[in-house]
PDB file of N, CA and C in Angstrom:
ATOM      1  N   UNK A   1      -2.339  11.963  15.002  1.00  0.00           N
ATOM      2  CA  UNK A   1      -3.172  12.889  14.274  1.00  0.00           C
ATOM      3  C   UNK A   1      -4.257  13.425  15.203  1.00  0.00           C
ATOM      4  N   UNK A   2      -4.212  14.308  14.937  1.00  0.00           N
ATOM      5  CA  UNK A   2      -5.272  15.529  16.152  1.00  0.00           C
ATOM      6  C   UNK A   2      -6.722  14.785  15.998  1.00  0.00           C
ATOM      7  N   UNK A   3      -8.064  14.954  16.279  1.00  0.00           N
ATOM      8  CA  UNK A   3      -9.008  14.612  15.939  1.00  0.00           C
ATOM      9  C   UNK A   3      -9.709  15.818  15.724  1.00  0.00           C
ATOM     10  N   UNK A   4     -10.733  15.874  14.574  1.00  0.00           N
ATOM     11  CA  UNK A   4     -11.000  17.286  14.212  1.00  0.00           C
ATOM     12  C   UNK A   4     -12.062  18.065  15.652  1.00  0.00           C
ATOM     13  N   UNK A   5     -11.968  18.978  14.959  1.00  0.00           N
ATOM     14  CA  UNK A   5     -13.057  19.935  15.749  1.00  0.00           C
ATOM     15  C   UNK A   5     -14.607  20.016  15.037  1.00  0.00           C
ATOM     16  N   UNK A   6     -14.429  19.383  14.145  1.00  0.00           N
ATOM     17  CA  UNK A   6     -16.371  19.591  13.862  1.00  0.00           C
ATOM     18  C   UNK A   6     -16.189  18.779  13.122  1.00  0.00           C
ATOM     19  N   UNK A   7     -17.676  17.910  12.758  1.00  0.00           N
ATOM     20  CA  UNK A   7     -18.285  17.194  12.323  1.00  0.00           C
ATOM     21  C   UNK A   7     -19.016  17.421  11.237  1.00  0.00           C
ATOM     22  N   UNK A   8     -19.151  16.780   9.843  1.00  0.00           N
ATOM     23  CA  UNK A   8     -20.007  17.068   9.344  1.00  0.00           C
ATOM     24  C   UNK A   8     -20.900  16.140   8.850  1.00  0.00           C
ATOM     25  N   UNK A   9     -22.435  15.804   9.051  1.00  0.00           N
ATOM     26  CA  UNK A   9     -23.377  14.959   8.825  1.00  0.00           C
ATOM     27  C   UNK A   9     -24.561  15.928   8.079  1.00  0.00           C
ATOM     28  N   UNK A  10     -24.944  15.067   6.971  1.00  0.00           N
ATOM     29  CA  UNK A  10     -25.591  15.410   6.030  1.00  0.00           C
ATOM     30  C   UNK A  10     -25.739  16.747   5.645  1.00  0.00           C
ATOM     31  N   UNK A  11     -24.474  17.227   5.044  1.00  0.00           N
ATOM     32  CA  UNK A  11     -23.866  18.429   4.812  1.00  0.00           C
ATOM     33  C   UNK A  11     -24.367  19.302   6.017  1.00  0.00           C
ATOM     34  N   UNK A  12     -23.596  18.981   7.151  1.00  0.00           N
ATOM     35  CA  UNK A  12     -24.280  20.339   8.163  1.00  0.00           C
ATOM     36  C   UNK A  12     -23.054  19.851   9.126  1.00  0.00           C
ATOM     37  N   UNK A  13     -22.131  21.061   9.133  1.00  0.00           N
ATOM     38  CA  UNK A  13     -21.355  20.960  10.194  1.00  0.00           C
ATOM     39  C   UNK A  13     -21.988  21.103  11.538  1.00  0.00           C
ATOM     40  N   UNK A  14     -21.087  20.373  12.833  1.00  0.00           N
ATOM     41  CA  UNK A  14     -21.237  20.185  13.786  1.00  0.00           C
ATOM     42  C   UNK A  14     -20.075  20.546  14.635  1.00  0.00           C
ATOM     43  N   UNK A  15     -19.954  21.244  15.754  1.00  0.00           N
ATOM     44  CA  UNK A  15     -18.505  21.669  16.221  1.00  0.00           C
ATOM     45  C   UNK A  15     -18.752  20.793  17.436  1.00  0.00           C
ATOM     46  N   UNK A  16     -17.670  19.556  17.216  1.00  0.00           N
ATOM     47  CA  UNK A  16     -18.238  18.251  18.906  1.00  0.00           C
ATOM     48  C   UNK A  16     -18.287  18.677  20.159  1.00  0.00           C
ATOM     49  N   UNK A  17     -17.373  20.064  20.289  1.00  0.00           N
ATOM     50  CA  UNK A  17     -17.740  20.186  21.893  1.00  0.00           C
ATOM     51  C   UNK A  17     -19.123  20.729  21.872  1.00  0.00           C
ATOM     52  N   UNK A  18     -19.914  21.347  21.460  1.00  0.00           N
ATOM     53  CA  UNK A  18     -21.277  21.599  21.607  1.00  0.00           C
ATOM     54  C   UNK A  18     -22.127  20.251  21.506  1.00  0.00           C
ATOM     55  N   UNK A  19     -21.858  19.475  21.100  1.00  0.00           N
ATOM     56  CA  UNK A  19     -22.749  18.391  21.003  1.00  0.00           C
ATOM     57  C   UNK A  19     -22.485  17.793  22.396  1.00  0.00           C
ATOM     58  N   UNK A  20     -23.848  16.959  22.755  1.00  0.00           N
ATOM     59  CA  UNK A  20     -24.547  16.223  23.861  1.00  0.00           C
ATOM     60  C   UNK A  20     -23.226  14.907  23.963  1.00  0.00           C
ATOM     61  N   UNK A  21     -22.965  14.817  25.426  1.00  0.00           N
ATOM     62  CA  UNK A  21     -22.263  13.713  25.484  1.00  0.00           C
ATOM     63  C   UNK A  21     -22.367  12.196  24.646  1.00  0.00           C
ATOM     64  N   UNK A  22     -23.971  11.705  24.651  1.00  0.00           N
ATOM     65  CA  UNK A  22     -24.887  11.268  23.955  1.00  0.00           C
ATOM     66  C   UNK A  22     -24.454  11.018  22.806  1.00  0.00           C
ATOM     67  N   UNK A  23     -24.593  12.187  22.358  1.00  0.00           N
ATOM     68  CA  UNK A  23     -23.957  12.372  20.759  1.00  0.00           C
ATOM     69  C   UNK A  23     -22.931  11.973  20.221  1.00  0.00           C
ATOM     70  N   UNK A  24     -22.037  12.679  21.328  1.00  0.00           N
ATOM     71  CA  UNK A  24     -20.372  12.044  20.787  1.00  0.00           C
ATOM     72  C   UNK A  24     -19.500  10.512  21.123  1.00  0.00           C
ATOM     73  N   UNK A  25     -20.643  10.234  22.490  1.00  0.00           N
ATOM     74  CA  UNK A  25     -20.718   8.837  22.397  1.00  0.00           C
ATOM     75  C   UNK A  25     -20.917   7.875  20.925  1.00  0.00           C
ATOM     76  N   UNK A  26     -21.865   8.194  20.197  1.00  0.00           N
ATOM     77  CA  UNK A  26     -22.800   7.936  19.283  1.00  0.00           C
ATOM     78  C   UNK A  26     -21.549   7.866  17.882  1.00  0.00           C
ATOM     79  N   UNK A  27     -20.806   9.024  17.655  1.00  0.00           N
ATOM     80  CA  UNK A  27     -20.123   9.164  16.384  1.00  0.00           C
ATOM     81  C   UNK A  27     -19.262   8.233  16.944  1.00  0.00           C
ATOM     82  N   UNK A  28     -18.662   8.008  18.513  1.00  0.00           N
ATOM     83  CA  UNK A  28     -17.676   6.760  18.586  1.00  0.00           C
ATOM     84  C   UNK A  28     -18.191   5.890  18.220  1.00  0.00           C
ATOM     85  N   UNK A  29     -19.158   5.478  18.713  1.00  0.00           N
ATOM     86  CA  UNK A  29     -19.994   3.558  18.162  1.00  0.00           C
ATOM     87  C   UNK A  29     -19.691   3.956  16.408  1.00  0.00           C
ATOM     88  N   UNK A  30     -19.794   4.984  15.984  1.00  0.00           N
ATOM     89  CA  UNK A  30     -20.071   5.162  14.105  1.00  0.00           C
ATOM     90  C   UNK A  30     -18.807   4.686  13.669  1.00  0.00           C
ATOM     91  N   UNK A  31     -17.967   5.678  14.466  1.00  0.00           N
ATOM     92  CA  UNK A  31     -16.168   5.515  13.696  1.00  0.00           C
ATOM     93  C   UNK A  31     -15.850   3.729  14.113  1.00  0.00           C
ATOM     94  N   UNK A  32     -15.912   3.237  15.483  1.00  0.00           N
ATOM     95  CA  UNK A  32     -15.628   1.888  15.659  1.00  0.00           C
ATOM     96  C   UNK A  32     -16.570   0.888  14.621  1.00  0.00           C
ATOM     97  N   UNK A  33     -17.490   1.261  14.410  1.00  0.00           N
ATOM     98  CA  UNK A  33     -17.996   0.406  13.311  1.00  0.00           C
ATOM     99  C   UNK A  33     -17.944   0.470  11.948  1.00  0.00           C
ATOM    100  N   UNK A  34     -17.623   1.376  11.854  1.00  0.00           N
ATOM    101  CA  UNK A  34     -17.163   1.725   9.965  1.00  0.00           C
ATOM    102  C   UNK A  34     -15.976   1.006  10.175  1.00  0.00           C
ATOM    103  N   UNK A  35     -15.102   1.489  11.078  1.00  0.00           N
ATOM    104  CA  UNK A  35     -13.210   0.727  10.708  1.00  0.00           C
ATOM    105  C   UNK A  35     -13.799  -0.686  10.943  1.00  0.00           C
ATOM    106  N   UNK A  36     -14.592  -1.551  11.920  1.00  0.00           N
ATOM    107  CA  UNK A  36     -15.556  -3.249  11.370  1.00  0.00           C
ATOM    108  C   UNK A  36     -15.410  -3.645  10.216  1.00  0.00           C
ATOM    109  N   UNK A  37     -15.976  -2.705   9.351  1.00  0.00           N
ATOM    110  CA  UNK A  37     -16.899  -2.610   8.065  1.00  0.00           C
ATOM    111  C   UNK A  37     -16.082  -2.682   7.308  1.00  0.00           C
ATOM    112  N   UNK A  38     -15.057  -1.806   7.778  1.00  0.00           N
ATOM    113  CA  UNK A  38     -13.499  -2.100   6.641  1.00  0.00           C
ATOM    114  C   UNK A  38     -12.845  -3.301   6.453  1.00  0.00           C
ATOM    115  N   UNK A  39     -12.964  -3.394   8.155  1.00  0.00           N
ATOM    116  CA  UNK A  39     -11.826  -5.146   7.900  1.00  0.00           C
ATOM    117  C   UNK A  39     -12.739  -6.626   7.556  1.00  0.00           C
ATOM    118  N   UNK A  40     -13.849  -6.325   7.541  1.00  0.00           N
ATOM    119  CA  UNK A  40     -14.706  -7.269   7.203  1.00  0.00           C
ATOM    120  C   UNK A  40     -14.705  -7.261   5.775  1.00  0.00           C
ATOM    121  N   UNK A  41     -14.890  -6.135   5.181  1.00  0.00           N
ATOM    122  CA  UNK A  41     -14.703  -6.083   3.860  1.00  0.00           C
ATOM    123  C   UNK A  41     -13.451  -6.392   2.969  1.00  0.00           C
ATOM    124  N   UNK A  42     -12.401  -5.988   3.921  1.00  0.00           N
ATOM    125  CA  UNK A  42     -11.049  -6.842   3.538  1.00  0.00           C
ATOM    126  C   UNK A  42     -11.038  -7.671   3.520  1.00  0.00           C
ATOM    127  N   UNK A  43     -11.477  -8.883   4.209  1.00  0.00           N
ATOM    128  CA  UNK A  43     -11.413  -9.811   4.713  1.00  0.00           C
ATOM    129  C   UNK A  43     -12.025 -10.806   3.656  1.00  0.00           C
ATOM    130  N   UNK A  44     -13.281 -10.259   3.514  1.00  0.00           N
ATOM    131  CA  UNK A  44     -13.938 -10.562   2.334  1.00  0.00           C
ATOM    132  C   UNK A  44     -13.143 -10.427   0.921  1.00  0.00           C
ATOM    133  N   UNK A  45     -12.667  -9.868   0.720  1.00  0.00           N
ATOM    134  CA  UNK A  45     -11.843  -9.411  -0.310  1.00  0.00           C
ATOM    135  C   UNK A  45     -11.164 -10.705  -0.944  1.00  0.00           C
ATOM    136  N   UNK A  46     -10.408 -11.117   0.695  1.00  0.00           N
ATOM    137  CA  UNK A  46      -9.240 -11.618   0.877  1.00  0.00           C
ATOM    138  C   UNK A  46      -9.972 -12.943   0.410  1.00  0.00           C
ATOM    139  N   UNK A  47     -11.229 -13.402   0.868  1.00  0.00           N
ATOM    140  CA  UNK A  47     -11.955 -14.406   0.773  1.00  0.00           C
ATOM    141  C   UNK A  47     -12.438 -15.285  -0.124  1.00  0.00           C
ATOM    142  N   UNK A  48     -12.726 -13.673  -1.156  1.00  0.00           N
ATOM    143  CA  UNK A  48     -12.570 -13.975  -3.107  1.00  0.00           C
ATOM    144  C   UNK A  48     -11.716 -14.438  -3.424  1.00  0.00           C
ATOM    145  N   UNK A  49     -10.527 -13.699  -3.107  1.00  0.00           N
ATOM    146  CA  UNK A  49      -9.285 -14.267  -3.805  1.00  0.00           C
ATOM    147  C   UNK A  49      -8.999 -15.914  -3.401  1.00  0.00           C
ATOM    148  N   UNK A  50      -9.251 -15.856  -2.387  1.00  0.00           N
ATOM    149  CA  UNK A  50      -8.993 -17.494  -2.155  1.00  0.00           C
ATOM    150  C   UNK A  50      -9.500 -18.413  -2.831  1.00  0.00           C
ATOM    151  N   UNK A  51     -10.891 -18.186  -2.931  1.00  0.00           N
ATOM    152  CA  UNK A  51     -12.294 -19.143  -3.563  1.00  0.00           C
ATOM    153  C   UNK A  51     -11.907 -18.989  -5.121  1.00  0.00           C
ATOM    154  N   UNK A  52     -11.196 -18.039  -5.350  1.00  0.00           N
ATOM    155  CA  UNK A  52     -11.246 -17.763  -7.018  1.00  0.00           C
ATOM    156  C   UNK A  52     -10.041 -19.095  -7.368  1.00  0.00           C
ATOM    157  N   UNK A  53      -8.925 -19.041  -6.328  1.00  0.00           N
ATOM    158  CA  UNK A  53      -7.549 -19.569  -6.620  1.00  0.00           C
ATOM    159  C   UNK A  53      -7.825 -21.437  -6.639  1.00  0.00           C
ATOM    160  N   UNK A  54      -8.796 -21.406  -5.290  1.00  0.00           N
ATOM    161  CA  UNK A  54      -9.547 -22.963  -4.904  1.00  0.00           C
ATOM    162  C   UNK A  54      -9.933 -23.268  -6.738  1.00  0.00           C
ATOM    163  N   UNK A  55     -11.209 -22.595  -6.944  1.00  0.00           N
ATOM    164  CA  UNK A  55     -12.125 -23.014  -8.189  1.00  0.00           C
ATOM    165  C   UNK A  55     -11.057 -23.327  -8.870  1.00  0.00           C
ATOM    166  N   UNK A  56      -9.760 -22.699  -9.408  1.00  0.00           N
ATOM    167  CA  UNK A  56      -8.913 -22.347 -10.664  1.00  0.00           C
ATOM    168  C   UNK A  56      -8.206 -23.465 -10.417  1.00  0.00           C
ATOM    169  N   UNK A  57      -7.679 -24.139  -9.648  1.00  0.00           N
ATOM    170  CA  UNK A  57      -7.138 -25.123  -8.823  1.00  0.00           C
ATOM    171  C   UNK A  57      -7.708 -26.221  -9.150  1.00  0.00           C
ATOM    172  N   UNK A  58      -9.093 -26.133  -8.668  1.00  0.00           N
ATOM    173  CA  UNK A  58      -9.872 -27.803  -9.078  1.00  0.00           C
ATOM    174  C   UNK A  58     -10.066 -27.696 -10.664  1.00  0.00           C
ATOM    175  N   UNK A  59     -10.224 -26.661 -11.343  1.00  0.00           N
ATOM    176  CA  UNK A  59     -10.479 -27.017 -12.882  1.00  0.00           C
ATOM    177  C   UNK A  59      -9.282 -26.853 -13.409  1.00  0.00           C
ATOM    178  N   UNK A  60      -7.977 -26.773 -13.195  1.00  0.00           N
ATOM    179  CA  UNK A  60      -6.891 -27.687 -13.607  1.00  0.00           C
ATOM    180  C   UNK A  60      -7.159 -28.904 -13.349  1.00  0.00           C
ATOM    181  N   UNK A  61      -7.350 -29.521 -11.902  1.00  0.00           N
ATOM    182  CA  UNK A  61      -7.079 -30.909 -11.989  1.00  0.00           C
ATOM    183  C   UNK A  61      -8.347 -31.606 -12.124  1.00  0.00           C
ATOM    184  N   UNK A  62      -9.360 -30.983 -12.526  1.00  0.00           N
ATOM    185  CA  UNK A  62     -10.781 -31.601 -13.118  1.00  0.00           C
ATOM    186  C   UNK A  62      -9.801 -31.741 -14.856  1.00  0.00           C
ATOM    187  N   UNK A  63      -9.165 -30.876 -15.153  1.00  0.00           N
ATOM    188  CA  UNK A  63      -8.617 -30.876 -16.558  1.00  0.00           C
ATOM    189  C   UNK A  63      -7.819 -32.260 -17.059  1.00  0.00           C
ATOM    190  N   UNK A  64      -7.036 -32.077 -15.833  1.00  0.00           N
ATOM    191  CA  UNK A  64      -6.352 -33.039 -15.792  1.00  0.00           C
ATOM    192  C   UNK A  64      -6.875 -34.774 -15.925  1.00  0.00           C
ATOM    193  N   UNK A  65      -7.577 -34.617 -15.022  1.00  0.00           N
ATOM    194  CA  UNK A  65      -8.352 -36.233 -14.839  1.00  0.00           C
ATOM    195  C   UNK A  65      -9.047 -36.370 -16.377  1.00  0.00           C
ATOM    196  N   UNK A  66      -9.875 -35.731 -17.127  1.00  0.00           N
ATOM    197  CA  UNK A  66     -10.197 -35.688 -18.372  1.00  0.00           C
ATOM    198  C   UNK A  66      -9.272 -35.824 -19.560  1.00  0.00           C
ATOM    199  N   UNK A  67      -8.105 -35.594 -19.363  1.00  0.00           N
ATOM    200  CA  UNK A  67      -6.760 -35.600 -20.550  1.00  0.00           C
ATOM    201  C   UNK A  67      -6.463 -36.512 -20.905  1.00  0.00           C
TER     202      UNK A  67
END
């Protein structure tokens, strides 16, 4: 997939070759850290589901020992 030709930050397009090397350095650190942000958040996701399955797990066999 191509990478676009302009940018847009806080509703104001930006066309990247005019922008400062600086700059476009800058939206790389942004894009590499948002896709972070994603898999951390997956991850997390993934993390709930586990802890939910653990808890559900011990209060069967908390159930159990009580029966």
């Amino acid at each position: 997939m191509a990478e676009p030709k302009t940018i847009t930050i806080d509703n104001q397009p930006y066309e990247l070759d005019q922008l400062t090397e600086h700059a476009r350095a800058q939206i790389i650190n942004l894009r590499v850290v948002d896709g972070e942000i994603a898999k951390t958040e997956q991850r997390l996701t993934i993390f709930k589901a586990a802890r939910a399955a653990y808890a559900q797990a011990l209060k069967a066999e908390l159930d159990k020992a009580t029966a």
